[in-house]
N, C-alpha and C. Protein backbone atom coordinates (compact mmCIF):
# COMPACT_ATOMS: atom_id res chain seq x y z
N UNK A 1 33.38 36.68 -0.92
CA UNK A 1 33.29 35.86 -2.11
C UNK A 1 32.92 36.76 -3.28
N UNK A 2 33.79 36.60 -4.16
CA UNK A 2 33.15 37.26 -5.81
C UNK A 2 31.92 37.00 -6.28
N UNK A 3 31.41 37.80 -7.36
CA UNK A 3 30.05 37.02 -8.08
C UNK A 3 30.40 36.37 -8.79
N UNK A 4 31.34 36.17 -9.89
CA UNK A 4 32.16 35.34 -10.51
C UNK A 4 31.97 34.13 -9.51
N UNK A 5 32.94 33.67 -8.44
CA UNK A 5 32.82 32.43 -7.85
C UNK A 5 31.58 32.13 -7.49
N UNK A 6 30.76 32.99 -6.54
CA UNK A 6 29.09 32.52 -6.28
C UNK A 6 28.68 32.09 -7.91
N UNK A 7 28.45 32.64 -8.83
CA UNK A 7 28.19 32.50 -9.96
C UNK A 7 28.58 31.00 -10.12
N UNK A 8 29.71 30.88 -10.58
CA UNK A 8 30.52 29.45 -11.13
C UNK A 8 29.83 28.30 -10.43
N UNK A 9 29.52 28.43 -9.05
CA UNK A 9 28.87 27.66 -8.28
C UNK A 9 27.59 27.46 -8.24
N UNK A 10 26.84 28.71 -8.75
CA UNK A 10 25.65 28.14 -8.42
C UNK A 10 25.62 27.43 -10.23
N UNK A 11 26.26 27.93 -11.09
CA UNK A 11 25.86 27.33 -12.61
C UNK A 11 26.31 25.65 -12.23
N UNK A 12 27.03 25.19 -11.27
CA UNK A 12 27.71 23.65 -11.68
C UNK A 12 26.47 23.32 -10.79
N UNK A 13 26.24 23.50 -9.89
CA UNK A 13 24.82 22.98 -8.92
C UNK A 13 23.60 23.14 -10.23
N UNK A 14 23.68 23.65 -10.83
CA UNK A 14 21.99 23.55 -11.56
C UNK A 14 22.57 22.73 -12.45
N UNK A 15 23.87 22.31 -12.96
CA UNK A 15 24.22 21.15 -13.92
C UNK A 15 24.17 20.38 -13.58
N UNK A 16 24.43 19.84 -12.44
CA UNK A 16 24.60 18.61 -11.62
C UNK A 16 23.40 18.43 -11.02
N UNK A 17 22.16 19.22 -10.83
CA UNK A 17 20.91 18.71 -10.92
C UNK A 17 19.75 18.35 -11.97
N UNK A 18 20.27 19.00 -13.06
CA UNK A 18 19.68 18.81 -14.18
C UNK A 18 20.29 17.23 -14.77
N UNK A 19 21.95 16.63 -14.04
CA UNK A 19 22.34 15.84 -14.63
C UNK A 19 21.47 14.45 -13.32
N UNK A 20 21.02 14.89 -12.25
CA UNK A 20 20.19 14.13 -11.74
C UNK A 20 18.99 13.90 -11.98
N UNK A 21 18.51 14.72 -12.09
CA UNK A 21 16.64 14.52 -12.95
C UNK A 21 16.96 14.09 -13.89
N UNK A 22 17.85 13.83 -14.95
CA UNK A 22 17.60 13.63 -16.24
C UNK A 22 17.72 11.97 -15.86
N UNK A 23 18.67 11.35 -14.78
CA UNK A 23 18.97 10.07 -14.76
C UNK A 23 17.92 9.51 -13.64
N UNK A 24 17.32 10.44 -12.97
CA UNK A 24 16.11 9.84 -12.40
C UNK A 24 15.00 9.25 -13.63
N UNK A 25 15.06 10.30 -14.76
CA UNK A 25 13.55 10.04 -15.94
C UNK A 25 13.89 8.65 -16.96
N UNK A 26 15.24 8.64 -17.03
CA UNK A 26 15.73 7.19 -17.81
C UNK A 26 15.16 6.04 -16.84
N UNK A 27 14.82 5.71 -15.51
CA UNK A 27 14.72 4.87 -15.16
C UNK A 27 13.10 4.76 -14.95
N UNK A 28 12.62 5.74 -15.40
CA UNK A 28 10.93 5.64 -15.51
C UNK A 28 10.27 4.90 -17.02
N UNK A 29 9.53 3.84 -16.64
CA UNK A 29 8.91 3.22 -18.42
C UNK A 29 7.78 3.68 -18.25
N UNK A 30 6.84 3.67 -19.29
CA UNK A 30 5.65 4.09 -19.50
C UNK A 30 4.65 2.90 -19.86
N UNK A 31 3.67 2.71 -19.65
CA UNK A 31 2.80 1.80 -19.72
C UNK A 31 2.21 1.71 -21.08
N UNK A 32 2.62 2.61 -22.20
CA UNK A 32 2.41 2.44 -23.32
C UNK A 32 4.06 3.34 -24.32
N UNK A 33 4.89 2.80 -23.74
CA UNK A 33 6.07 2.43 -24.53
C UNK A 33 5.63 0.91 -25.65
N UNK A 34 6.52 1.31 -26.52
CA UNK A 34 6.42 0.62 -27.15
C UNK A 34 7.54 -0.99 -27.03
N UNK A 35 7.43 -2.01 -26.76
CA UNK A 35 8.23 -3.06 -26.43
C UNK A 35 9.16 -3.90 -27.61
N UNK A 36 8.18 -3.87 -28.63
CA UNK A 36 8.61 -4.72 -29.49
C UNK A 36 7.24 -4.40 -30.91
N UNK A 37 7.68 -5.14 -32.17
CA UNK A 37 6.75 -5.32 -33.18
C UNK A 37 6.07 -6.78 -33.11
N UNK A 38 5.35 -6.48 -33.41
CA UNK A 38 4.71 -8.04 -33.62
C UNK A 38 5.12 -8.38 -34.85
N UNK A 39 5.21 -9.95 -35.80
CA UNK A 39 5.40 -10.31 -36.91
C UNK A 39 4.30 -9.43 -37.78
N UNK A 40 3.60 -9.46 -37.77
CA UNK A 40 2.79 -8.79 -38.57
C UNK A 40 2.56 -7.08 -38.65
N UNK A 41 3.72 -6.35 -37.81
CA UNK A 41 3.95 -5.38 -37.90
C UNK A 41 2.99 -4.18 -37.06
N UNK A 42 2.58 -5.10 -36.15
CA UNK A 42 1.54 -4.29 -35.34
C UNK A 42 2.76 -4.22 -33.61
N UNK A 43 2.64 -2.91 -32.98
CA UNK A 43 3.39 -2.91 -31.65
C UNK A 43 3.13 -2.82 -30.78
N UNK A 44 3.51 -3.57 -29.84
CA UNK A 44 3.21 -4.80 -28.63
C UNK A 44 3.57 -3.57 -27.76
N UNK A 45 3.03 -3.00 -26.76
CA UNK A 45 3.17 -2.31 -25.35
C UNK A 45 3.25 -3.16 -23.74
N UNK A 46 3.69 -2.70 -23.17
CA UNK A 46 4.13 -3.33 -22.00
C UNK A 46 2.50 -3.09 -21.19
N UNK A 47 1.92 -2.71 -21.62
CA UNK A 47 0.66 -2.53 -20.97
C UNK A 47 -0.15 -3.67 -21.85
N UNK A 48 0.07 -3.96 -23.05
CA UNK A 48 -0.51 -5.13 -23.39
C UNK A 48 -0.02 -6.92 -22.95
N UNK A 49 1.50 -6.74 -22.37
CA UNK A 49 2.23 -7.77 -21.79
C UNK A 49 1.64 -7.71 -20.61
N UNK A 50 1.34 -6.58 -19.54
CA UNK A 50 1.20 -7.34 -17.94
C UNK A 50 -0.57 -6.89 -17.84
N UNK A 51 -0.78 -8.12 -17.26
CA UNK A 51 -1.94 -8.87 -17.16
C UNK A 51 -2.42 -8.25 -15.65
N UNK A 52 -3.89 -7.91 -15.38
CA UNK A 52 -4.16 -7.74 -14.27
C UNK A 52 -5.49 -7.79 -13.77
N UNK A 53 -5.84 -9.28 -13.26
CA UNK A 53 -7.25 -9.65 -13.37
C UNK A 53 -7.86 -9.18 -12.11
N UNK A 54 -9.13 -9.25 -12.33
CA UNK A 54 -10.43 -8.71 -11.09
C UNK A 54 -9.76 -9.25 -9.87
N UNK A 55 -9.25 -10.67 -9.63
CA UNK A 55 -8.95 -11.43 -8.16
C UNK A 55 -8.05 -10.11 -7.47
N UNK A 56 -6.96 -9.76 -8.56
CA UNK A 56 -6.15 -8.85 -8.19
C UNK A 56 -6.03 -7.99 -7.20
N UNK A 57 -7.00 -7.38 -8.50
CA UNK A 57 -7.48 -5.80 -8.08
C UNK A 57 -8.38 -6.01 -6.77
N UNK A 58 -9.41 -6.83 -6.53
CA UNK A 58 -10.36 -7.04 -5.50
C UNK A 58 -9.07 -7.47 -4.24
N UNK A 59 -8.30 -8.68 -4.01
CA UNK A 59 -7.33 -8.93 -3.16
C UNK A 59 -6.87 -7.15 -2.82
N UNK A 60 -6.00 -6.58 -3.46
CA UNK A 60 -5.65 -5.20 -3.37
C UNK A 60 -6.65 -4.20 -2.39
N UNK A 61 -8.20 -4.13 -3.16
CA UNK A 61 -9.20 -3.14 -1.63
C UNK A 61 -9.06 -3.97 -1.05
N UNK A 62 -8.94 -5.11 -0.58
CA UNK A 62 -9.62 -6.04 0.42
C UNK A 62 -8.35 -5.36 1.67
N UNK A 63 -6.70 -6.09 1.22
CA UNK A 63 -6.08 -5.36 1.43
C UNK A 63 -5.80 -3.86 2.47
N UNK A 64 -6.48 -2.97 1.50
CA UNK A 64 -6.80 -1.42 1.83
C UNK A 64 -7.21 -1.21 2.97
N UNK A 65 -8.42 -1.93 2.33
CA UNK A 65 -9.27 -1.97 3.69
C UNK A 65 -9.00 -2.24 4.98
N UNK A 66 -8.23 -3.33 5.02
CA UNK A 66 -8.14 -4.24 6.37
C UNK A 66 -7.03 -3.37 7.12
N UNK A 67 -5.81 -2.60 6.34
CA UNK A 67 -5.40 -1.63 7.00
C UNK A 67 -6.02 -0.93 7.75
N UNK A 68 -7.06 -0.25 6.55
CA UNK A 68 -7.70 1.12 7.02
C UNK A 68 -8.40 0.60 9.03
N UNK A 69 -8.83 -0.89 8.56
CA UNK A 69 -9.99 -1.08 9.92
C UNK A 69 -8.47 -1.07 11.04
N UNK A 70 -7.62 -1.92 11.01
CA UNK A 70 -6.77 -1.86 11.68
C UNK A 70 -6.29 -0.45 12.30
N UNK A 71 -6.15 0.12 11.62
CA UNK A 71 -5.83 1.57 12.09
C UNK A 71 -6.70 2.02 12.79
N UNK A 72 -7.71 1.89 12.74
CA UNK A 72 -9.29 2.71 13.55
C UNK A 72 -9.30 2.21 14.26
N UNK A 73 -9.19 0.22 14.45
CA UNK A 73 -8.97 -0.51 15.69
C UNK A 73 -8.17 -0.14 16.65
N UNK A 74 -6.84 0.74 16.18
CA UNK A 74 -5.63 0.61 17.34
C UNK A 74 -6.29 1.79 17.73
N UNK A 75 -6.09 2.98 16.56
CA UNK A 75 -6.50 4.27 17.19
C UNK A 75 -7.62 4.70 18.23
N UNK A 76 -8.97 3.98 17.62
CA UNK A 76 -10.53 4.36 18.27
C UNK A 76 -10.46 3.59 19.73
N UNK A 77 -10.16 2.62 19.46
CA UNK A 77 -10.78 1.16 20.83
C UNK A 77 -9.41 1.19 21.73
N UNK A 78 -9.82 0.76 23.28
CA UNK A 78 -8.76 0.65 24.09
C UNK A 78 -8.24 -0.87 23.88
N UNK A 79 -7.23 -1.47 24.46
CA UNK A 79 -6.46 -2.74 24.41
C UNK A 79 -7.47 -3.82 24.47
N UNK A 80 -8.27 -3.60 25.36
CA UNK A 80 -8.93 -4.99 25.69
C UNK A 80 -10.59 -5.04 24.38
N UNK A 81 -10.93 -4.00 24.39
CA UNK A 81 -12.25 -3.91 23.04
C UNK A 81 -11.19 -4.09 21.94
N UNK A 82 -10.29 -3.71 21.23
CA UNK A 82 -8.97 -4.18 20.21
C UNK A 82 -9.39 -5.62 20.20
N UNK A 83 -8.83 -5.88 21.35
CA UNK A 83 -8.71 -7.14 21.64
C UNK A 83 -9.73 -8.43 21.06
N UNK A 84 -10.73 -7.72 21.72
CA UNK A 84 -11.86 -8.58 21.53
C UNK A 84 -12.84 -8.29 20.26
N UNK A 85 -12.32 -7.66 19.28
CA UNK A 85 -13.08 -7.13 17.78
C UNK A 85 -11.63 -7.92 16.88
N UNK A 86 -10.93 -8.04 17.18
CA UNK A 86 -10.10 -8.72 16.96
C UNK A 86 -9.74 -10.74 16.66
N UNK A 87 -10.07 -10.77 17.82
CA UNK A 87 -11.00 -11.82 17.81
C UNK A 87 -11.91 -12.21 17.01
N UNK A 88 -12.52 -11.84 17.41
CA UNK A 88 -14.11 -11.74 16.73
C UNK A 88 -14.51 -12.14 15.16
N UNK A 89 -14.24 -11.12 14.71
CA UNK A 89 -13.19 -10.97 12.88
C UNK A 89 -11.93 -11.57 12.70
N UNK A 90 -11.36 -12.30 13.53
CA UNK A 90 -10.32 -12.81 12.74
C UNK A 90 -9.34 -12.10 12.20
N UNK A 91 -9.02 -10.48 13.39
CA UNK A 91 -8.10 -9.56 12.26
C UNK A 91 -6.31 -10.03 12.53
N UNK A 92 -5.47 -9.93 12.35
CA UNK A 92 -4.13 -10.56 12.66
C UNK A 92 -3.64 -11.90 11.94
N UNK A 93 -4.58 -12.11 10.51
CA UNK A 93 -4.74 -14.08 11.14
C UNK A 93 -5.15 -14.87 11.32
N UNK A 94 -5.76 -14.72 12.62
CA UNK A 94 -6.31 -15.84 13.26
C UNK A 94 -8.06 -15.84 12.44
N UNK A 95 -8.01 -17.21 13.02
CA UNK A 95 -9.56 -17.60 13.01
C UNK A 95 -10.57 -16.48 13.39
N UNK A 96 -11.77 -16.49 12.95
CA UNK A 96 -12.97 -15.63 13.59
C UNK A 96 -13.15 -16.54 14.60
N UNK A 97 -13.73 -15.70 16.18
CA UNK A 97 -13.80 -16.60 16.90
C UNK A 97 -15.68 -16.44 17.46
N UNK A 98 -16.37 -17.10 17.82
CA UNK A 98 -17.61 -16.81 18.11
C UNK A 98 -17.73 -15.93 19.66
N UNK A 99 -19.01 -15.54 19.81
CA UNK A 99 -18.77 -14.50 21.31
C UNK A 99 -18.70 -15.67 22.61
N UNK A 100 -19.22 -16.79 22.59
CA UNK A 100 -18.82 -17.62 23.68
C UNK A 100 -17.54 -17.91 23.41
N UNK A 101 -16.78 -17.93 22.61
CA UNK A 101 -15.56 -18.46 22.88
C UNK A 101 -14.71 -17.35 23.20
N UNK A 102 -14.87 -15.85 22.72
CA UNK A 102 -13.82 -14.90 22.91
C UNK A 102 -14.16 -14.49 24.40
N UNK A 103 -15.83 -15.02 24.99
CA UNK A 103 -15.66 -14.73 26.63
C UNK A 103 -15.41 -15.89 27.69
N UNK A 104 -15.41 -16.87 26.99
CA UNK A 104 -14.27 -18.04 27.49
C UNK A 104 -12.95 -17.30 27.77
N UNK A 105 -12.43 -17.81 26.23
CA UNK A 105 -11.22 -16.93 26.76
C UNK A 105 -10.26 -15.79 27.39
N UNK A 106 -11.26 -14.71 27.02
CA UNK A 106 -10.82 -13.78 27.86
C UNK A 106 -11.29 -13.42 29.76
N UNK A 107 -12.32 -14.44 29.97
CA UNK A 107 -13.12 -14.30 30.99
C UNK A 107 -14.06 -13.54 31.64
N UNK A 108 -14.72 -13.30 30.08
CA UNK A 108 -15.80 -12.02 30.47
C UNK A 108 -17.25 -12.85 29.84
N UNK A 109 -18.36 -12.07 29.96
CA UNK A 109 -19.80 -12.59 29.47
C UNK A 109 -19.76 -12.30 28.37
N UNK A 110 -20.32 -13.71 28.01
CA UNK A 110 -21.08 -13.04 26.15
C UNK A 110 -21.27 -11.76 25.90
N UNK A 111 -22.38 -11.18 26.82
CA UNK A 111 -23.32 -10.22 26.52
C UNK A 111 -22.20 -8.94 26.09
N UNK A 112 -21.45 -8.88 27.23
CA UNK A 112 -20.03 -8.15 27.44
C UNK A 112 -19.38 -8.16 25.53
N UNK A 113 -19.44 -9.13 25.17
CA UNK A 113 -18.52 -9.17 23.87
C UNK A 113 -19.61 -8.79 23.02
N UNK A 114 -20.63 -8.68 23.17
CA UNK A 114 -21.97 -8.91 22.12
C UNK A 114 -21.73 -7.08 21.88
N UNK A 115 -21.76 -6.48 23.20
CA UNK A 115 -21.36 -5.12 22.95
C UNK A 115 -20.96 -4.39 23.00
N UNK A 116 -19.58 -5.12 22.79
CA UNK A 116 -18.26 -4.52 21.93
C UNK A 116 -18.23 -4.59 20.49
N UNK A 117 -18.92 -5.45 20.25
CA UNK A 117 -18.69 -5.86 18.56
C UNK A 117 -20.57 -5.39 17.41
């Protein structure tokens, strides 16, 4: 291969990536773009249009969190302690369940669930 052709090639590859980043950055907005004027000549940002109250943000860690425990649940505990912390807390869903009832159901002693959880 020539340097001429390697050349020609590598210049259309850095055009044709420069013509991709550039159409990746058009589809990015900024949280203080400007949206519009107000009548009175003051300008309205899209960060002043979307609204984002405490329930939100709090729903969101709550969220986080319940991943994060989930993950430590599958990872740390074997099937049947999972199981029964699971229960317990109400993680999946379901109801919280009390320790006589999760050793009802599973057929083990209170005491047994008392320390697992």
């Amino acid at each position: 291969m020539r340097l001429a052709t390697y050349a020609s090639r590598c210049i259309e590859n850095e055009i044709l990536m420069h013509f991709r980043s550039r159409k990746k950055l058009q589809g990015e907005v900024s949280l203080s773009d400007t949206l519009e004027a107000d009548g009175d000549g003051s300008s309205l940002s899209l960060m002043d249009v979307i609204s984002v109250d405490d329930d939100m943000l709090d729903n969101l860690d709550a969220r986080e969190s319940c991943i994060k425990v989930r993950k430590c649940v599958k990872d740390c505990l074997n099937e049947r302690e999972a199981m029964i912390i699971g229960l317990r807390y109400g993680l999946g869903g379901q109801n919280p369940l009390t320790q006589r009832e999760i050793a009802a159901q599973c057929g083990i002693s209170r005491s047994y669930v008392s320390r697992r959880n």
